[in-house]
C-alpha atoms as a PDB file:
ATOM      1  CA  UNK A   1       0.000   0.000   0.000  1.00  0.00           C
ATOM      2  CA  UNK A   2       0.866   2.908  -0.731  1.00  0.00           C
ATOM      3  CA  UNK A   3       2.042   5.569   2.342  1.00  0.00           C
ATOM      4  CA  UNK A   4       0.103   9.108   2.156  1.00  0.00           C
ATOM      5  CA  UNK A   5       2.158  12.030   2.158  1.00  0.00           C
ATOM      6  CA  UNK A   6       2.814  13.917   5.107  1.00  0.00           C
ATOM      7  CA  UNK A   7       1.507  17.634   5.550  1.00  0.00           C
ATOM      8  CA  UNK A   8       4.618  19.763   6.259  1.00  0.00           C
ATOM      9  CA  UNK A   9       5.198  21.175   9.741  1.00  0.00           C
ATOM     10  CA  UNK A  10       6.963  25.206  10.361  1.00  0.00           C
ATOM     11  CA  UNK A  11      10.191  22.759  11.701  1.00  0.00           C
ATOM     12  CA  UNK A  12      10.696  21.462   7.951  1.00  0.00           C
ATOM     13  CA  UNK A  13      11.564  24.509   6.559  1.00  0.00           C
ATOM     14  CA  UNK A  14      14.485  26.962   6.969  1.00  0.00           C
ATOM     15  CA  UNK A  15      14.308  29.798   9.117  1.00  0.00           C
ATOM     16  CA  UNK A  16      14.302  32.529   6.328  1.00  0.00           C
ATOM     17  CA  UNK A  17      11.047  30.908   4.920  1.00  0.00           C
ATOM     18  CA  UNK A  18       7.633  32.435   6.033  1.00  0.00           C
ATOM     19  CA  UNK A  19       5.223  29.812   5.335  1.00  0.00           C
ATOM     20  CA  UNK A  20       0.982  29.317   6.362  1.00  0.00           C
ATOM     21  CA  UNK A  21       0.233  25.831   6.524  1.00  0.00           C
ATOM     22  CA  UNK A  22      -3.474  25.013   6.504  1.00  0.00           C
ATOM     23  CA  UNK A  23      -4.677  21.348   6.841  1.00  0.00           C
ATOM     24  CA  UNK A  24      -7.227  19.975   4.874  1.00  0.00           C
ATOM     25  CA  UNK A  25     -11.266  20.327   5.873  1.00  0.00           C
ATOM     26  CA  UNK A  26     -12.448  18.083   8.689  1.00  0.00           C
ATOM     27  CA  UNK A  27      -8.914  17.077   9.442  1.00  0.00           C
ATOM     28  CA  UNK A  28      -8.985  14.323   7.064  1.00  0.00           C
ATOM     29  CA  UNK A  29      -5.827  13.192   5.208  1.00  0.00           C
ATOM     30  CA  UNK A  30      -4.404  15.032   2.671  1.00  0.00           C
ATOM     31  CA  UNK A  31      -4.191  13.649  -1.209  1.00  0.00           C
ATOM     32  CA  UNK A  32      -2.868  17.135  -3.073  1.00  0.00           C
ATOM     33  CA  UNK A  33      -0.831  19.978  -2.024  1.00  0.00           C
ATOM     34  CA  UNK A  34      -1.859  23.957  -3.016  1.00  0.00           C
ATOM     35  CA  UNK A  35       1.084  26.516  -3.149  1.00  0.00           C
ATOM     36  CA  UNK A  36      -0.642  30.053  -3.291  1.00  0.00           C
ATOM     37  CA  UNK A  37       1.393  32.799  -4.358  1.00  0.00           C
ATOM     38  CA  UNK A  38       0.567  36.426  -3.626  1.00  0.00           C
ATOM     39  CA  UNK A  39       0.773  39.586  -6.087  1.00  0.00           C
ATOM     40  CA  UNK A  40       3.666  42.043  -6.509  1.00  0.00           C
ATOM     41  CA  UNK A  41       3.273  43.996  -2.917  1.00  0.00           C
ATOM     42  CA  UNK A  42       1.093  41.907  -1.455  1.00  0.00           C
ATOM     43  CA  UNK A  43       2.412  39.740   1.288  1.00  0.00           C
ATOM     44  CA  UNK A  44       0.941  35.576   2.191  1.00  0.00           C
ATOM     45  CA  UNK A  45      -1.734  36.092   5.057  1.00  0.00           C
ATOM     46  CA  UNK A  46      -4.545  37.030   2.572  1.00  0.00           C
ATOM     47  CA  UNK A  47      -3.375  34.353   0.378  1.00  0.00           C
ATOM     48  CA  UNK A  48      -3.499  31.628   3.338  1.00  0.00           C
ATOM     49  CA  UNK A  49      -6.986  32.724   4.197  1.00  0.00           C
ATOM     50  CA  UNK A  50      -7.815  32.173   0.576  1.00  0.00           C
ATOM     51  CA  UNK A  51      -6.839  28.763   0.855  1.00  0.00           C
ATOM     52  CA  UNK A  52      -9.055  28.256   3.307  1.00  0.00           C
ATOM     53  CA  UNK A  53     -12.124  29.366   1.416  1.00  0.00           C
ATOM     54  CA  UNK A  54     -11.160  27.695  -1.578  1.00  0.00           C
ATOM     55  CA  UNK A  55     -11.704  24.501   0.534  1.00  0.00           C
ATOM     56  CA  UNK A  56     -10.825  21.841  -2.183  1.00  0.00           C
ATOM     57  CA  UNK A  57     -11.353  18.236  -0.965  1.00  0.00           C
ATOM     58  CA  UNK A  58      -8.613  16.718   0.575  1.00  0.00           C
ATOM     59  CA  UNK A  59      -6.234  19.693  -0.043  1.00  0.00           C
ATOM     60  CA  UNK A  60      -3.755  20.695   2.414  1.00  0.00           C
ATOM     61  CA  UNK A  61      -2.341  24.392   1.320  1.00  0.00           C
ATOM     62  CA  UNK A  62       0.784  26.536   1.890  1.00  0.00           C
ATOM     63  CA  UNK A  63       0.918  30.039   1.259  1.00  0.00           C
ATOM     64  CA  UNK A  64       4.304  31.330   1.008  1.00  0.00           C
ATOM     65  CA  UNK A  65       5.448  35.242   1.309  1.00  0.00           C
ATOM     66  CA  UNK A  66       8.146  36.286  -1.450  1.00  0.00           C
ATOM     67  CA  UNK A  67      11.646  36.750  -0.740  1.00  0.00           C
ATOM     68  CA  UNK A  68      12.097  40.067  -1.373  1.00  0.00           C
ATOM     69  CA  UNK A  69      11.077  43.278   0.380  1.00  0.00           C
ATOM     70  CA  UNK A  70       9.376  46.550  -1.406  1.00  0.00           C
ATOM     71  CA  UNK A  71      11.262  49.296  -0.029  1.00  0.00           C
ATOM     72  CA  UNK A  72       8.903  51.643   0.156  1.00  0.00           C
ATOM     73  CA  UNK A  73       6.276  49.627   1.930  1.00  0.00           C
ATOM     74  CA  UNK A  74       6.940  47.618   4.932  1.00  0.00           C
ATOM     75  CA  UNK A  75       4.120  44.666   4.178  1.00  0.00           C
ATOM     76  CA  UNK A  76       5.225  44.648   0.308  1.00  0.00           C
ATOM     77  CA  UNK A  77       6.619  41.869  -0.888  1.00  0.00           C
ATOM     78  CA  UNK A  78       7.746  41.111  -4.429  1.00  0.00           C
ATOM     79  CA  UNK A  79       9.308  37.659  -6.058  1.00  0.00           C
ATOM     80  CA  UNK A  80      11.860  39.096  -8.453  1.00  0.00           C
ATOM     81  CA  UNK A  81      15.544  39.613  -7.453  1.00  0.00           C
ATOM     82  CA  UNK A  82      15.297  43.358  -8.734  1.00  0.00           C
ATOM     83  CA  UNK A  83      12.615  45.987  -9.247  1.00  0.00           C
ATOM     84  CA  UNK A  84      11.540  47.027 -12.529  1.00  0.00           C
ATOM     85  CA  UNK A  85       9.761  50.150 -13.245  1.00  0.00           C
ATOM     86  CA  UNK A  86       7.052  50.024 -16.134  1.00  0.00           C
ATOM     87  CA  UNK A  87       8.061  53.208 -18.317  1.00  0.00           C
ATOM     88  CA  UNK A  88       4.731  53.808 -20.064  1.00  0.00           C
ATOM     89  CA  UNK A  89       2.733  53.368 -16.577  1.00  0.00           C
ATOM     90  CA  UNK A  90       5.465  55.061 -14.194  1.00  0.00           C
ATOM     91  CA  UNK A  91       4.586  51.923 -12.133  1.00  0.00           C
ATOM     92  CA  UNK A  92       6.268  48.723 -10.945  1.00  0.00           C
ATOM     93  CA  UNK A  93       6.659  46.316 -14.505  1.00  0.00           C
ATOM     94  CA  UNK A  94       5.929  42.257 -12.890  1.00  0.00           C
ATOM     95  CA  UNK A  95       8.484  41.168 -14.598  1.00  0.00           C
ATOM     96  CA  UNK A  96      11.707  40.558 -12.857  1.00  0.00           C
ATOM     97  CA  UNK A  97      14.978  38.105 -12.719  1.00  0.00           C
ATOM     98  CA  UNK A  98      12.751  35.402 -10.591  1.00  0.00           C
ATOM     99  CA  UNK A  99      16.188  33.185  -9.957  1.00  0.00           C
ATOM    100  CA  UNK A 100      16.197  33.630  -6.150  1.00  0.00           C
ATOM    101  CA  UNK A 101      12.510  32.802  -6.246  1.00  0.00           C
ATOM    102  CA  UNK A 102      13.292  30.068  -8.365  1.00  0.00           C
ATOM    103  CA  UNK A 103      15.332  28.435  -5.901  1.00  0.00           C
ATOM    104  CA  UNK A 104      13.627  29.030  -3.278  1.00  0.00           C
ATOM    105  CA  UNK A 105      10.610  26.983  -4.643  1.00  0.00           C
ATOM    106  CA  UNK A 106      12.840  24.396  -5.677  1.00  0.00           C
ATOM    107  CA  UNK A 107      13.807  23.786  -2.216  1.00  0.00           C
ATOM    108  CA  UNK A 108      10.245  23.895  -0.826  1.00  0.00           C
ATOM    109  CA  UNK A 109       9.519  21.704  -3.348  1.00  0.00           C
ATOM    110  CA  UNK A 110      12.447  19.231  -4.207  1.00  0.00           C
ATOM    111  CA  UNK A 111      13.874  19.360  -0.671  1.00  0.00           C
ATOM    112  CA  UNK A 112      10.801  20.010   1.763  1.00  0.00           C
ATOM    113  CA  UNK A 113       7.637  18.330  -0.024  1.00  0.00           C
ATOM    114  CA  UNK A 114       9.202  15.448  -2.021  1.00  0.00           C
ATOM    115  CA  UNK A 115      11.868  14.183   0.069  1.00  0.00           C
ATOM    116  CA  UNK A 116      11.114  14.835   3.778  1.00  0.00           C
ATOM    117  CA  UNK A 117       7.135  14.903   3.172  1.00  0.00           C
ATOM    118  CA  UNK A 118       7.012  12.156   0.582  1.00  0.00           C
ATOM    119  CA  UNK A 119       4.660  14.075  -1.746  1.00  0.00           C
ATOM    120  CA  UNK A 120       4.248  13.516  -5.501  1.00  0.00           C
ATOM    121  CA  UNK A 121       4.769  16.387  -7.603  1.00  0.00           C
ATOM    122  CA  UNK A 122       1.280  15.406  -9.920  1.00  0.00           C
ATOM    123  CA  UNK A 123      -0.138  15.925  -6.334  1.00  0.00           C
ATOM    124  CA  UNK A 124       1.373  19.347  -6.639  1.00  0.00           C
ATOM    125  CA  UNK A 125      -1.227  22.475  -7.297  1.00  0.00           C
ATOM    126  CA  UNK A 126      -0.331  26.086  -7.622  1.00  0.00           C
ATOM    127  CA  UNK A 127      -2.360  29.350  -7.655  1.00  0.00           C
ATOM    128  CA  UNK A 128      -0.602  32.380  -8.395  1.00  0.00           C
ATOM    129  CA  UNK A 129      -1.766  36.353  -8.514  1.00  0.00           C
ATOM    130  CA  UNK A 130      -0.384  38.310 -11.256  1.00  0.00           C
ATOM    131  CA  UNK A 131       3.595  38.397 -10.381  1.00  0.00           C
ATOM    132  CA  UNK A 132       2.942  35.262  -8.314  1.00  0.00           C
ATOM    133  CA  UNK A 133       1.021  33.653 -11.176  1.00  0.00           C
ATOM    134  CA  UNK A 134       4.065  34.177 -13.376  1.00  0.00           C
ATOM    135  CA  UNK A 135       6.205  32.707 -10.632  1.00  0.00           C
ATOM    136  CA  UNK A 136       4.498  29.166 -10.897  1.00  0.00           C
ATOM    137  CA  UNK A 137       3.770  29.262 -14.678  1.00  0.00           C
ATOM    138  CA  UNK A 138       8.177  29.849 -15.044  1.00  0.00           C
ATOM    139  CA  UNK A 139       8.333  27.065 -12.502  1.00  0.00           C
ATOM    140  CA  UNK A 140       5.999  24.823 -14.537  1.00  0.00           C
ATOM    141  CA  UNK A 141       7.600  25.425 -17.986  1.00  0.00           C
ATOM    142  CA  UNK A 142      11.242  24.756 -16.410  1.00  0.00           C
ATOM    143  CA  UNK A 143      10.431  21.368 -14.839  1.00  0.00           C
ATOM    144  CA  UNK A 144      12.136  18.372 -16.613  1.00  0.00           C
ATOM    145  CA  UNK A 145      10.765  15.705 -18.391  1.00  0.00           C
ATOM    146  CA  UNK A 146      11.878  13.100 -16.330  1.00  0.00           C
ATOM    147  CA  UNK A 147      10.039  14.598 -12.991  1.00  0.00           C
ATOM    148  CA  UNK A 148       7.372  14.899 -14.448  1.00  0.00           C
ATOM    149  CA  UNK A 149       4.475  17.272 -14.128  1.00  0.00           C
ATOM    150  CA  UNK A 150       2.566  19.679 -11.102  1.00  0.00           C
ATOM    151  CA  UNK A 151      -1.185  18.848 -10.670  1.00  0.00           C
ATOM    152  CA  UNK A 152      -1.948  22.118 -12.281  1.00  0.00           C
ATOM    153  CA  UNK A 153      -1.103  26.074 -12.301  1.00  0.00           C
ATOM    154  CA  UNK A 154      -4.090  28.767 -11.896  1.00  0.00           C
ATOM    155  CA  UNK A 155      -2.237  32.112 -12.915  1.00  0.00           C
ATOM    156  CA  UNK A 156      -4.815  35.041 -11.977  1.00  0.00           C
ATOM    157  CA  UNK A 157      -3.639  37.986 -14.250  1.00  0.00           C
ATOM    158  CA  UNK A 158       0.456  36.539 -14.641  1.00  0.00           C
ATOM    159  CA  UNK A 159       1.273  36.057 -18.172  1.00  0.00           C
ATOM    160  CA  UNK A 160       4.539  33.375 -18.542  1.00  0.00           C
ATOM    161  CA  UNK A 161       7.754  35.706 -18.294  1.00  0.00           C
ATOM    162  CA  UNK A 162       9.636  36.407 -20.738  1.00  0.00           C
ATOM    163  CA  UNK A 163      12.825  34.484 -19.667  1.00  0.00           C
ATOM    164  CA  UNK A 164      11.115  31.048 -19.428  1.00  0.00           C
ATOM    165  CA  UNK A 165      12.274  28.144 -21.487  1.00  0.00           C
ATOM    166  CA  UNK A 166      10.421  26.837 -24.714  1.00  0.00           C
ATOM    167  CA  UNK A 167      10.738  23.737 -23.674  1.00  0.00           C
ATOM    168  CA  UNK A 168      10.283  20.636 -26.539  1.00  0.00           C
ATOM    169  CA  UNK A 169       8.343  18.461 -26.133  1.00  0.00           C
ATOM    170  CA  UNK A 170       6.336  21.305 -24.487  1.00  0.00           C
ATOM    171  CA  UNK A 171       5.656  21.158 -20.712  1.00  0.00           C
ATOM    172  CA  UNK A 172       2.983  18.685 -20.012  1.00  0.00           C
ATOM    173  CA  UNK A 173       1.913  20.725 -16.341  1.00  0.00           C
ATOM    174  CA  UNK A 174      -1.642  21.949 -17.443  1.00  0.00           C
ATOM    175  CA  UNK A 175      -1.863  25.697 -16.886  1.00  0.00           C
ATOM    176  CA  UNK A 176      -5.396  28.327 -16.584  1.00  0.00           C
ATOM    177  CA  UNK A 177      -4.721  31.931 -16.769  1.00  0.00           C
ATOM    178  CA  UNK A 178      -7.304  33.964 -15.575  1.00  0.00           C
ATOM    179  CA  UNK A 179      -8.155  37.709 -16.697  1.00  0.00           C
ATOM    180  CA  UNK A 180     -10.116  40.936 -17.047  1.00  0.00           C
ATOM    181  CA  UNK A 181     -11.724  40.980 -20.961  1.00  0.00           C
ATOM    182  CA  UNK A 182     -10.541  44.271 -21.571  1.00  0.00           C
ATOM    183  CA  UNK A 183      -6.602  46.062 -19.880  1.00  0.00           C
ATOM    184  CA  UNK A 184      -5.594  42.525 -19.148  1.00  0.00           C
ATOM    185  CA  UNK A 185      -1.977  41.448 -19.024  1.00  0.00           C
ATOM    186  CA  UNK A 186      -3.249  37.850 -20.115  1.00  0.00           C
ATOM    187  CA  UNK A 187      -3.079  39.323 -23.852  1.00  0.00           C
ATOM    188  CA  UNK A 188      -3.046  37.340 -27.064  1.00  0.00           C
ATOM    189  CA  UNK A 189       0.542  37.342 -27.444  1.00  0.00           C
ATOM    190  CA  UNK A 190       0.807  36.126 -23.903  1.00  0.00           C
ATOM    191  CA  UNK A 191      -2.154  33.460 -24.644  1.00  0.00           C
ATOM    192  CA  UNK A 192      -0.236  32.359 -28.126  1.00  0.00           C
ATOM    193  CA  UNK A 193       2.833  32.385 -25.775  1.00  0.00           C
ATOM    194  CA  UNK A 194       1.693  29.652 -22.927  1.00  0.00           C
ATOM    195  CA  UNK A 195       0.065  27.803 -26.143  1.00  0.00           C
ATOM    196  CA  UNK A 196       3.959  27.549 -27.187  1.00  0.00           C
ATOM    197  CA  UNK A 197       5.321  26.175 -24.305  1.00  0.00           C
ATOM    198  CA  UNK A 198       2.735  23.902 -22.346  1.00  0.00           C
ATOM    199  CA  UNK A 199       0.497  20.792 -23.730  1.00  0.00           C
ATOM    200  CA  UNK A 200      -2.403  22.393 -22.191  1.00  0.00           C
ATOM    201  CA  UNK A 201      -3.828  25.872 -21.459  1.00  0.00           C
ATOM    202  CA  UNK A 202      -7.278  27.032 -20.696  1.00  0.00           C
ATOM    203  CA  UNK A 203      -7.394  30.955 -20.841  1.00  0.00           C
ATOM    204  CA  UNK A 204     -10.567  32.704 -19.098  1.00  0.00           C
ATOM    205  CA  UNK A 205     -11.665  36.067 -20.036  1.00  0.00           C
ATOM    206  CA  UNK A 206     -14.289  37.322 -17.142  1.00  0.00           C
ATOM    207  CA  UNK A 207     -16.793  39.402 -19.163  1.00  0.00           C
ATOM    208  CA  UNK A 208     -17.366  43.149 -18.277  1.00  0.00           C
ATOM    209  CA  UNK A 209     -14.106  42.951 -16.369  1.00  0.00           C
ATOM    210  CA  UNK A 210     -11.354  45.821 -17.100  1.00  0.00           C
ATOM    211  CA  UNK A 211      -8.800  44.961 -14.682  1.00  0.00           C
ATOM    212  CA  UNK A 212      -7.105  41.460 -13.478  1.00  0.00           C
ATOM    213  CA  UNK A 213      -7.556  40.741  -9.939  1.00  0.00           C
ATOM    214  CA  UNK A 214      -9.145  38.101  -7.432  1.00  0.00           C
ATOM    215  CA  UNK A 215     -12.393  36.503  -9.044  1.00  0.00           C
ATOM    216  CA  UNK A 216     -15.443  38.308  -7.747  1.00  0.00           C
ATOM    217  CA  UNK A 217     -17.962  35.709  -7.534  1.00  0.00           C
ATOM    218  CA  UNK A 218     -19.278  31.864  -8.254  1.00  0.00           C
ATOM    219  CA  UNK A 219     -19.710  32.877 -11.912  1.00  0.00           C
ATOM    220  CA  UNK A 220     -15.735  34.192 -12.575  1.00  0.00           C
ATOM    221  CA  UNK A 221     -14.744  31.067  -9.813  1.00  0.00           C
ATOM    222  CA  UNK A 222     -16.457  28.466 -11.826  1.00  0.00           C
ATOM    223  CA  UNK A 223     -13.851  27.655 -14.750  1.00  0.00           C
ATOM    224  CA  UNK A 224     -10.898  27.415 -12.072  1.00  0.00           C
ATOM    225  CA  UNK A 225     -13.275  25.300  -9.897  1.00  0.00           C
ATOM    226  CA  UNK A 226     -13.653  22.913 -12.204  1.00  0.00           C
ATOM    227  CA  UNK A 227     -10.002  23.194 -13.337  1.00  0.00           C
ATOM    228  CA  UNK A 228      -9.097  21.744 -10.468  1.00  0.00           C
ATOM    229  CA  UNK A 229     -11.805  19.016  -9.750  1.00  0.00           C
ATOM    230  CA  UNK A 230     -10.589  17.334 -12.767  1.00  0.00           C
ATOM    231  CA  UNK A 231      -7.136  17.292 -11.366  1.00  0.00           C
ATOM    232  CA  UNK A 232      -7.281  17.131  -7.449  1.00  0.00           C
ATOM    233  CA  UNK A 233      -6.329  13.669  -6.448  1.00  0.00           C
ATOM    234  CA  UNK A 234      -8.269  11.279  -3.726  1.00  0.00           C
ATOM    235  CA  UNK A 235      -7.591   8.782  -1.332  1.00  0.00           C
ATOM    236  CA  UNK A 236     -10.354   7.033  -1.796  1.00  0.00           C
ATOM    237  CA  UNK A 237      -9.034   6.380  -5.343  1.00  0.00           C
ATOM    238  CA  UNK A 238     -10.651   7.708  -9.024  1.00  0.00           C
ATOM    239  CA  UNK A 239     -14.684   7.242  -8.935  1.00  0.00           C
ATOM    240  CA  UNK A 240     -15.535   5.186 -11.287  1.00  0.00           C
ATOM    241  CA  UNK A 241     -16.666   6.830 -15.154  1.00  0.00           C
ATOM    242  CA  UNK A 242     -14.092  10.016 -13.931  1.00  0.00           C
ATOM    243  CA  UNK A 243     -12.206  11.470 -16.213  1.00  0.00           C
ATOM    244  CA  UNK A 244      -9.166  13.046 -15.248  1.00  0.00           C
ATOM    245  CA  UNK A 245      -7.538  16.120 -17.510  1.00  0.00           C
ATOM    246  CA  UNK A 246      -4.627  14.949 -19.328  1.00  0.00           C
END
């Protein structure tokens, strides 16, 4: 039989790390991990409470603040190693050099969750808002071959950045990027972009919507809700006439 992955405890990661860990609903055992990822100045609590609400079955979820600091706002947070400022908006561009990010995942992932957890990384979700979204979906497209593929990546306005690979055969993680119908960074070029690089991408356009953000009800929810019910994992095994998203 096989042995069900552990939820991780504070103790299993480094020091530097700032980590929510939420178990799953009605303490039962956990068959699928969700790693949320806040927005550029944003910080983890909202995210962990978010994680809550989502309440996916049998989901435990771990909210993790960025690395770096915004220094001109004390609860900012941002993932990149560097800022960038947007020269058309006078505002802060999400894209960045995400290499300290990228290894900080790694070790939450490669070191923390598979090895001293004993988690799979299909059992592997993320959800990411806009700089936090393009975190996971560069995480997704650099993972190789021979590991693999995450359960799934929900990017919430965060198109793929513009240093991630093109990998070949393309990356077989299924990816949903979620978006505002009109000002949204989830453009076609970014759509035809994701298309490029993973197997499979669902984008979602919520109607009447002119900036990306946090869905705003059951309606805008729905497509990401049943995103991940055809992925999430059970340990009570597939029901039978499922299909699962491939």
């Amino acid at each position: 039989m096989a042995t069900i992955p552990r939820i991780p405890e504070p103790k299993d990661f480094s020091k530097d790390l700032v980590v929510t860990i939420n178990g799953p609903a009605n303490d039962k055992p956990a068959a699928n991990i969700l790693i949320l990822l806040h927005g550029l100045g944003d910080t983890h609590s909202p995210f962990a409470a978010l994680g809550k609400n989502f309440n996916f079955p049998e989901t435990a979820s771990l909210a993790v603040r960025a690395p770096s600091k915004l220094p001109f706002d004390e609860n900012g947070y941002h993932w990149g190693n560097d800022l960038i400022f947007d020269s058309s908006s006078g505002g802060l561009d999400m894209e960045a050099d995400f290499t300290t990010t990228h290894k900080l995942l790694k070790t939450i992932i490669d070191d923390v969750l598979v090895d001293k957890c004993g988690w799979n990384r299909r059992a592997i979700f993320f959800i990411g808002m806009g700089q936090g979204g393009m975190v996971a979906l560069d995480l997704a497209s650099r993972l190789p071959a021979a590991e693999g593929e995450f359960g799934g990546v929900v990017s919430l306005g965060g198109p793929l950045p513009n240093a991630a690979p093109s990998p070949h055969p393309k990356a077989k993680t299924p990816v949903m990027a979620m978006g505002a119908e009109k000002n949204s960074a989830i453009t076609e070029g970014a759509e035809a972009r994701l298309k490029n690089v993973f197997e499979f991408v669902e984008v979602v356009k919520w109607h009447g919507r002119k900036e990306d953000g946090m869905m705003k009800n059951k309606e805008e929810a729905m497509p990401m809700m049943q995103f991940m019910a055809r992925r999430l994992r059970s340990n009570a095994g597939i029901p039978a006439g499922a299909v699962e998203l491939s």
